[in-house]
Protein backbone atom coordinates (compact mmCIF):
# COMPACT_ATOMS: atom_id res chain seq x y z
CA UNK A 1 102.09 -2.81 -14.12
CA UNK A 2 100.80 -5.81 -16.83
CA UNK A 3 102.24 -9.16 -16.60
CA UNK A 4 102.75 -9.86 -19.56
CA UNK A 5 103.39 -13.97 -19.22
CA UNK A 6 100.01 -13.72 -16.89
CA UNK A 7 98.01 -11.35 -18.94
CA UNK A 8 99.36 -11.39 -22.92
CA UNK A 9 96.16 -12.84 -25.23
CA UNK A 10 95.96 -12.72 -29.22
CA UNK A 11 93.69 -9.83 -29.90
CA UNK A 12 91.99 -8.81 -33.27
CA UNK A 13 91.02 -5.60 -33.83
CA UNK A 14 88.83 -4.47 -36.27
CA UNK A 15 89.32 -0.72 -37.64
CA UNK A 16 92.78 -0.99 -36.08
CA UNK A 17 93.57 1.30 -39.32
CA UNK A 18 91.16 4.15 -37.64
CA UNK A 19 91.95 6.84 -35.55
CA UNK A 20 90.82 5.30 -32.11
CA UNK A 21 91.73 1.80 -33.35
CA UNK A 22 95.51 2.41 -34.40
CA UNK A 23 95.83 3.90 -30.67
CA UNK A 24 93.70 0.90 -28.87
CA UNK A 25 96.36 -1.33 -31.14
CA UNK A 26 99.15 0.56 -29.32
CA UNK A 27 98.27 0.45 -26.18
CA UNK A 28 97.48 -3.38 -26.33
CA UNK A 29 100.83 -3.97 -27.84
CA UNK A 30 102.12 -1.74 -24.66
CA UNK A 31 100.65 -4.08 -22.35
CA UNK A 32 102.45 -7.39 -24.19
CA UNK A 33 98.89 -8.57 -26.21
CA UNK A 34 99.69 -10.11 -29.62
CA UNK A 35 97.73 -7.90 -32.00
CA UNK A 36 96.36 -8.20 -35.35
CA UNK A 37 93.99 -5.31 -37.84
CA UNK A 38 90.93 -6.00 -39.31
CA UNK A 39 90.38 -2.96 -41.68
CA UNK A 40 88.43 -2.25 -45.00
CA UNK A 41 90.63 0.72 -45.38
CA UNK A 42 87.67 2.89 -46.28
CA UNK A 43 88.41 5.91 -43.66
CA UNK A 44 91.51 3.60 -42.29
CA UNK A 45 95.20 4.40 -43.05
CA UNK A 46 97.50 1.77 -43.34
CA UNK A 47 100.55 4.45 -42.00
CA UNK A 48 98.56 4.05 -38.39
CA UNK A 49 99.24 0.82 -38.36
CA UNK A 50 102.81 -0.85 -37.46
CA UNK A 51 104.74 -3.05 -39.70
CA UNK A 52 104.91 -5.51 -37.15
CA UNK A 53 101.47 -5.55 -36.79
CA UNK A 54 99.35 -8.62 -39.30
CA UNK A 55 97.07 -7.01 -41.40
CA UNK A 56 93.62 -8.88 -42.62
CA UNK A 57 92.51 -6.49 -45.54
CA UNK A 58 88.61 -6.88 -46.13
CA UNK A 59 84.89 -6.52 -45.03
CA UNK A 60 83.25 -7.05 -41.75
CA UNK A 61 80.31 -8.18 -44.26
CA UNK A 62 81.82 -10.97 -45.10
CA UNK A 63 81.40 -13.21 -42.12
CA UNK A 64 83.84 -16.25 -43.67
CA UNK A 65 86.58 -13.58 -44.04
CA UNK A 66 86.15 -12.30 -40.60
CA UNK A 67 86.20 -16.19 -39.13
CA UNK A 68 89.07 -17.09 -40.60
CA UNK A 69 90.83 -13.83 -39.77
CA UNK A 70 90.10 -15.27 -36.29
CA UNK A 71 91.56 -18.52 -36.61
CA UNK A 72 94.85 -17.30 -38.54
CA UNK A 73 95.39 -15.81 -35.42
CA UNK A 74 93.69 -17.86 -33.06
CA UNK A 75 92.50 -15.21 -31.73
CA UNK A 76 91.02 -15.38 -28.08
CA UNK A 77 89.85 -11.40 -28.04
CA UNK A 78 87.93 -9.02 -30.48
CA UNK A 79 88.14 -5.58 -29.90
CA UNK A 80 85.54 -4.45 -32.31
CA UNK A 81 86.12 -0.58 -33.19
CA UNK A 82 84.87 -0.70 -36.74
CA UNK A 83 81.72 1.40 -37.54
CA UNK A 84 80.67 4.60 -39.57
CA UNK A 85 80.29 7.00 -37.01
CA UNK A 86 78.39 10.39 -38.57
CA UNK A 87 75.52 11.39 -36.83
CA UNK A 88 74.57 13.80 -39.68
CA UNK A 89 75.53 11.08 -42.49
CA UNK A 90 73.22 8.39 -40.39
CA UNK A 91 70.60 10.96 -40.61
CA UNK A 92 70.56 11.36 -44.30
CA UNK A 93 71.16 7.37 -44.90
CA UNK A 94 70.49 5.26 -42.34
CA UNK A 95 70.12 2.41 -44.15
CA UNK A 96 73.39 2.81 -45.07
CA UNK A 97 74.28 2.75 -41.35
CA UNK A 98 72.27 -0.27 -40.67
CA UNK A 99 74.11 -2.26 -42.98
CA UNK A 100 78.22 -1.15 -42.42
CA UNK A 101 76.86 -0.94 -38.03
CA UNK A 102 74.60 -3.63 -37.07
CA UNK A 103 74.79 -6.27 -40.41
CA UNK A 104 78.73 -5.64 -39.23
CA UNK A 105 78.18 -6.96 -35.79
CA UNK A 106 76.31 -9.75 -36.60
CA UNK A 107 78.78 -10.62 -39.12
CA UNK A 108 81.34 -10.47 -36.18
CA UNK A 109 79.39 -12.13 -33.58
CA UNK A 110 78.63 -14.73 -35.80
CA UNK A 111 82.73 -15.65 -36.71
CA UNK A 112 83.49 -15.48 -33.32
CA UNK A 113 80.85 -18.36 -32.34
CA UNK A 114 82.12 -20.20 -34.93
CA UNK A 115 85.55 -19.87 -34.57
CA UNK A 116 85.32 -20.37 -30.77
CA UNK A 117 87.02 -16.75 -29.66
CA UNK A 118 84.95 -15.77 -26.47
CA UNK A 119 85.41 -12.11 -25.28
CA UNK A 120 84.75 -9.00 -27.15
CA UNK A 121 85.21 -5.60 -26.18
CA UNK A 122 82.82 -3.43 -28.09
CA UNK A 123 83.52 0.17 -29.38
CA UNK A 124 79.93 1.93 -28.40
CA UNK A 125 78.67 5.33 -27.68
CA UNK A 126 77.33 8.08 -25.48
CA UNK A 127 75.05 8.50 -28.43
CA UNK A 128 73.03 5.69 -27.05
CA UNK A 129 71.90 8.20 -24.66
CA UNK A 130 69.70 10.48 -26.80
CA UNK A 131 68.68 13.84 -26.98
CA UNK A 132 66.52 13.02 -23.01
CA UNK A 133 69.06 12.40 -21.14
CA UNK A 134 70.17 14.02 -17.94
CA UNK A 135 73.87 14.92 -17.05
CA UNK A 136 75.61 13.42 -16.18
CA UNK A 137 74.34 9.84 -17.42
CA UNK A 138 75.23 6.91 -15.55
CA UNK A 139 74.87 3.35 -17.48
CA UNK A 140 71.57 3.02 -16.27
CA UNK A 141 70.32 6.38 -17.47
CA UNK A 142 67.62 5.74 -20.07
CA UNK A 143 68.38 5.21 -23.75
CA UNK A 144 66.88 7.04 -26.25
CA UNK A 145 69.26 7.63 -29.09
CA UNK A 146 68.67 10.63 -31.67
CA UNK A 147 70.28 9.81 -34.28
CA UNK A 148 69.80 6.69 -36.68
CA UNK A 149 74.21 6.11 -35.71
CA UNK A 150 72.83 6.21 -31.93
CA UNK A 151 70.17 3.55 -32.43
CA UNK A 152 72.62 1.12 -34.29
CA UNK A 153 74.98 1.21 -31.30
CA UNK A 154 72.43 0.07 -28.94
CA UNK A 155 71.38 -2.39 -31.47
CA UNK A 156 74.49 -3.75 -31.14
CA UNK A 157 75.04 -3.80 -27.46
CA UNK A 158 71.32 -5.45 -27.14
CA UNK A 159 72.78 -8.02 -29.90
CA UNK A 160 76.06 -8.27 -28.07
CA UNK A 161 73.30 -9.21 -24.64
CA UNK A 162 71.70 -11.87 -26.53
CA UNK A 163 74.26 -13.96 -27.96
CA UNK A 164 76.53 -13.68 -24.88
CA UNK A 165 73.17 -15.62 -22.92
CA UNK A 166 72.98 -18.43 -26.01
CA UNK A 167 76.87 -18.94 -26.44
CA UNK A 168 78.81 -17.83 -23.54
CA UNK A 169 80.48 -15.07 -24.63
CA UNK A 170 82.03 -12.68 -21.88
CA UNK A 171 81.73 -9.03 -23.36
CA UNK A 172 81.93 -5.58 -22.69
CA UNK A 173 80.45 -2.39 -24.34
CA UNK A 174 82.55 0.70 -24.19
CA UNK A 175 80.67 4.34 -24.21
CA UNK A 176 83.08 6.58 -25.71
CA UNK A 177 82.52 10.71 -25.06
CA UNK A 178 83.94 12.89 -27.34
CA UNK A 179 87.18 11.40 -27.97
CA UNK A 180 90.17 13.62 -29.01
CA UNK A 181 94.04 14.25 -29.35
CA UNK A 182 96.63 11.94 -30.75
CA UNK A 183 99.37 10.25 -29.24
CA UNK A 184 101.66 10.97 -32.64
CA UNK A 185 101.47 12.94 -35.99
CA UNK A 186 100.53 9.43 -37.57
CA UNK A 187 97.98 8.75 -35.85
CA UNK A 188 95.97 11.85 -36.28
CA UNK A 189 92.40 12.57 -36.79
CA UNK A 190 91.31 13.85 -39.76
CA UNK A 191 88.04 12.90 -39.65
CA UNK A 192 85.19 14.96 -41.51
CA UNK A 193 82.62 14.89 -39.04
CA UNK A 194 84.64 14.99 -35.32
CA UNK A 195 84.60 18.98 -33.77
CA UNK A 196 88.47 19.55 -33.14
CA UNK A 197 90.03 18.17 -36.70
CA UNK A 198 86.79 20.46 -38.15
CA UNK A 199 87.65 23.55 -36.69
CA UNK A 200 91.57 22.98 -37.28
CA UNK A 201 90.68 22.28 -40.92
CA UNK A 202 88.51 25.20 -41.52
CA UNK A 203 91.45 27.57 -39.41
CA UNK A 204 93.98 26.14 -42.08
CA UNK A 205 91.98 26.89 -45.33
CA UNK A 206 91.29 30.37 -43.98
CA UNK A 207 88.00 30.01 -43.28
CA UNK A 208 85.48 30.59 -40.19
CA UNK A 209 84.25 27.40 -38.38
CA UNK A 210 81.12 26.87 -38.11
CA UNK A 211 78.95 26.12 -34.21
CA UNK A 212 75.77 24.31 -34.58
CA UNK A 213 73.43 26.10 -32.53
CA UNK A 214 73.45 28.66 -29.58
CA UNK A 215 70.05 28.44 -28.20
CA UNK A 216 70.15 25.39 -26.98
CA UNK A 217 69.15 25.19 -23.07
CA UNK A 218 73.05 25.30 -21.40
CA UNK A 219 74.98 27.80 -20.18
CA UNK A 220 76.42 29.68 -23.55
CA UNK A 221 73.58 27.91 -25.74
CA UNK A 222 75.97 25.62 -27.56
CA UNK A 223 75.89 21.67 -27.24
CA UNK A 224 77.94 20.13 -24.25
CA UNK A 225 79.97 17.36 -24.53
CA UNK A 226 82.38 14.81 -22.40
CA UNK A 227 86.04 15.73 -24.30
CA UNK A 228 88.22 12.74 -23.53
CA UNK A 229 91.62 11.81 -24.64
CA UNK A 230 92.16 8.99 -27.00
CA UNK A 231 95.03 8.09 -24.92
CA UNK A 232 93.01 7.72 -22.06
CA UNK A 233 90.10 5.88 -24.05
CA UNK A 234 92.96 3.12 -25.45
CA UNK A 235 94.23 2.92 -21.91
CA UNK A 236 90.44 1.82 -20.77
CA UNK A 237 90.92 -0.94 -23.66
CA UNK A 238 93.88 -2.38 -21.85
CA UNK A 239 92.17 -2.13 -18.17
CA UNK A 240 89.30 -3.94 -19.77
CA UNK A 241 91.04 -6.66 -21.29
CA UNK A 242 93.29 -7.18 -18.76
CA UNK A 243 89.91 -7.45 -16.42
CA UNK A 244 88.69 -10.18 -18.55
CA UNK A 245 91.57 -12.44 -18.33
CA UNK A 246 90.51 -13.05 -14.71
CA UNK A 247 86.88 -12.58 -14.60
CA UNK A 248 83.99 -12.70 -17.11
CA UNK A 249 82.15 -9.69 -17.60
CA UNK A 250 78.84 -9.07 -19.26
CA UNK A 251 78.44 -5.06 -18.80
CA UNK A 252 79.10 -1.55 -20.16
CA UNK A 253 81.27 1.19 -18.99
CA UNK A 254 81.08 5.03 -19.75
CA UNK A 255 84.62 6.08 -20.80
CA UNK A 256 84.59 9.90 -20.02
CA UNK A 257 85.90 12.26 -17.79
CA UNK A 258 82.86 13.53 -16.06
CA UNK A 259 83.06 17.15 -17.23
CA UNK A 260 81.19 19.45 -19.58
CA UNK A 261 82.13 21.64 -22.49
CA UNK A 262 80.34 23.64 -24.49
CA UNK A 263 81.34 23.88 -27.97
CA UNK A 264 82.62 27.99 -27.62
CA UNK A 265 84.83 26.59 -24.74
CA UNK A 266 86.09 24.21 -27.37
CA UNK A 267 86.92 27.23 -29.31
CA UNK A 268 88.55 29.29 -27.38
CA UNK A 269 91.28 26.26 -26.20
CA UNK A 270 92.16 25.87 -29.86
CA UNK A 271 92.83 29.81 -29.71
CA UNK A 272 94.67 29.65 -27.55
CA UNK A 273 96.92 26.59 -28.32
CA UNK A 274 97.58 27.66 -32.19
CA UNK A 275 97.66 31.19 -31.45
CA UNK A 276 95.22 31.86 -34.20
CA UNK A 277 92.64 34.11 -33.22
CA UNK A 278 89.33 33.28 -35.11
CA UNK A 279 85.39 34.19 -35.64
CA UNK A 280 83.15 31.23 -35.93
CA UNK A 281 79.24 31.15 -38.15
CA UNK A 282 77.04 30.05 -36.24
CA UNK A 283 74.82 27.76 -38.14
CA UNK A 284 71.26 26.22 -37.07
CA UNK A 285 71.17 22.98 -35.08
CA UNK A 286 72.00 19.82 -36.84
CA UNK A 287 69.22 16.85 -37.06
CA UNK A 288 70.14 14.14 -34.02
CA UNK A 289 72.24 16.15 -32.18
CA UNK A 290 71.29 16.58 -28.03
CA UNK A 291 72.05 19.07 -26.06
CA UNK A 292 73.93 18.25 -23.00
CA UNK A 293 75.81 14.85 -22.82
CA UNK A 294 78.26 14.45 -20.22
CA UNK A 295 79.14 11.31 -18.45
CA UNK A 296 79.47 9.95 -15.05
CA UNK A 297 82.70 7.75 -14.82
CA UNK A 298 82.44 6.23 -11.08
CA UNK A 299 81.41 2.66 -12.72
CA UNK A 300 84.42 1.47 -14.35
CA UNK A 301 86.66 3.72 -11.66
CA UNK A 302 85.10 1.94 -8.41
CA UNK A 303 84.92 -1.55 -10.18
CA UNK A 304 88.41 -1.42 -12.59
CA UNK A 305 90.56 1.94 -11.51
CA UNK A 306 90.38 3.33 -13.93
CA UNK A 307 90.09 7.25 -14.52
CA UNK A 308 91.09 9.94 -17.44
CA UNK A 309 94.37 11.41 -16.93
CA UNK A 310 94.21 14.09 -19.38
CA UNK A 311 92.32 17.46 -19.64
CA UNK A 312 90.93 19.42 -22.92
CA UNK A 313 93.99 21.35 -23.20
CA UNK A 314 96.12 18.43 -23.34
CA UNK A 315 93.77 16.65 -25.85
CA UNK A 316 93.68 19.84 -28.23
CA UNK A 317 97.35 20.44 -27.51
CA UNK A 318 98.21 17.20 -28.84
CA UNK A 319 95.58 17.00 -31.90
CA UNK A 320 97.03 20.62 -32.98
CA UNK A 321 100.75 19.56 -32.76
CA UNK A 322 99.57 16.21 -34.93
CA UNK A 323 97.24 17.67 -37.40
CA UNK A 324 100.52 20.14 -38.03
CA UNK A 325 103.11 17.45 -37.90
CA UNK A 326 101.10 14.85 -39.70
CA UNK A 327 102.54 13.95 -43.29
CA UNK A 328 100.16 14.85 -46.30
């Protein structure tokens, strides 16, 4: 249980308006922080976000917006979820990635020096991985991303590394997995490039979704992922933060679950929680994408407690019953 006199800090998060971000805001609010969004409202919604909930409408580019963002609130955390997140889309532009990703960060890490806010949890990937690595992947599994999205989140953490040795700044990087589900029909994902809202999507128009490769070296020749729940991944937000208000921490965390699924496993949980029964295309491999990426978890469990509470079926349970329920 949070303490809310001992534990509540003013937290700014930016791409609160985003899928993970609006539940991260949530579950901070659930644990008594005083929250405020940074959003662009480029992918954002502003119906994910609470009415009692400040709103700071603009670019992470612009570092003087961002800074005094900070001081309105006087805020004494970042959570920093804001990021364009395509691994096919990096592909085809990185520089465009390179710009909105790591010109982003700096623009962040250079308001919060300024405006004298200290800790920063930092929304990063499994993608940092790459296409070598071995599952599951620990922390200190090698890096070797695949994808130009994959390379800017490790620019980031290195960036995050660097500034935290000239200025003090205690920090944390986040790996997400494959993050799915919703905790409510408003804060669904309809993202374009994530697997579940895809396939639901495709299932809705009538149409057969589409698996990127089935010759890849696992078990049924499709890509293997680490499926968490959002919930659980804006619960590890709240552990961290919580953490921090005790301790400094300079250090990343895999937030997973630990176990595998192949993309035709994915499919046959969202038969059988909408009923629908469906034939997918399969489709060659897409550019940046590695085979097997699953995560080991013991870090933040043996350091932090925590662990994932929910399984696949509860994740595509909830993301079906949201993407059904969610207003047009």
């Amino acid at each position: 249980m949070v303490c809310v006199e001992e534990y509540a800090v003013r937290v700014l998060v930016t791409g609160g308006a985003g899928y993970i971000g609006s539940h991260v805001v949530r579950s901070l609010q659930g644990s008594g922080h005083t929250v405020a969004v940074l959003d662009d409202f480029s992918t954002g919604s502003r119906r994910r976000v609470g009415a009692d909930v400040p709103v700071e409408d603009g670019s992470l580019l612009d570092t003087a917006f961002v800074e005094a963002s900070l001081r309105r609130l006087s805020a004494d955390a970042v959570v920093h979820i804001a990021a364009k997140k395509a691994v096919e889309e990096s592909v085809a532009d990185p520089l465009f990635y390179y710009r909105e990703n790591v010109a982003g960060m700096q623009s962040v890490l250079e308001a919060m020096v300024s405006a004298g806010t200290r800790r920063l949890l930092f929304s990063s990937s499994a993608a940092v991985y790459g296409a070598s690595a071995t599952s599951p992947v620990t922390e200190t599994s090698p890096t070797d991303p695949s994808s130009p999205y994959g390379w800017t989140k490790l620019m980031c953490e290195q960036m995050i590394r660097d500034v935290s040795l000239a200025h003090g700044l205690s920090w944390s990087a986040l790996r997400y997995f494959n993050v799915a589900g919703a905790a409510d029909p408003t804060l669904a994902d309809r993202g374009e490039s994530n697997l579940i809202p895809k396939v639901f999507r495709a299932i809705s128009s009538g149409v057969r979704p589409q698996i990127y490769g089935d010759t890849y070296p696992t078990p049924d020749g499709s890509c293997l992922r680490d499926y968490i729940h959002v919930n659980d991944v804006a619960d590890a937000h709240a552990t961290v933060l919580e953490h921090m208000e005790n301790a400094d921490l300079c250090t990343v965390y895999n937030i997973g679950t630990g176990t595998g699924t192949s993309v035709f496993d994915v499919m046959t949980a969202v038969r059988l929680v909408t009923g629908v029964d469906f034939e997918c295309d399969i489709c060659p491999p897409r550019p940046g994408d590695p085979a097997d990426v699953v995560a080991d978890p013991a870090k933040i469990r043996a350091e932090l407690g925590w662990a994932s509470q929910y399984d696949l079926g509860s994740a595509v349970e909830s993301a079906w019953k949201a993407w059904s329920d969610a207003p047009s």
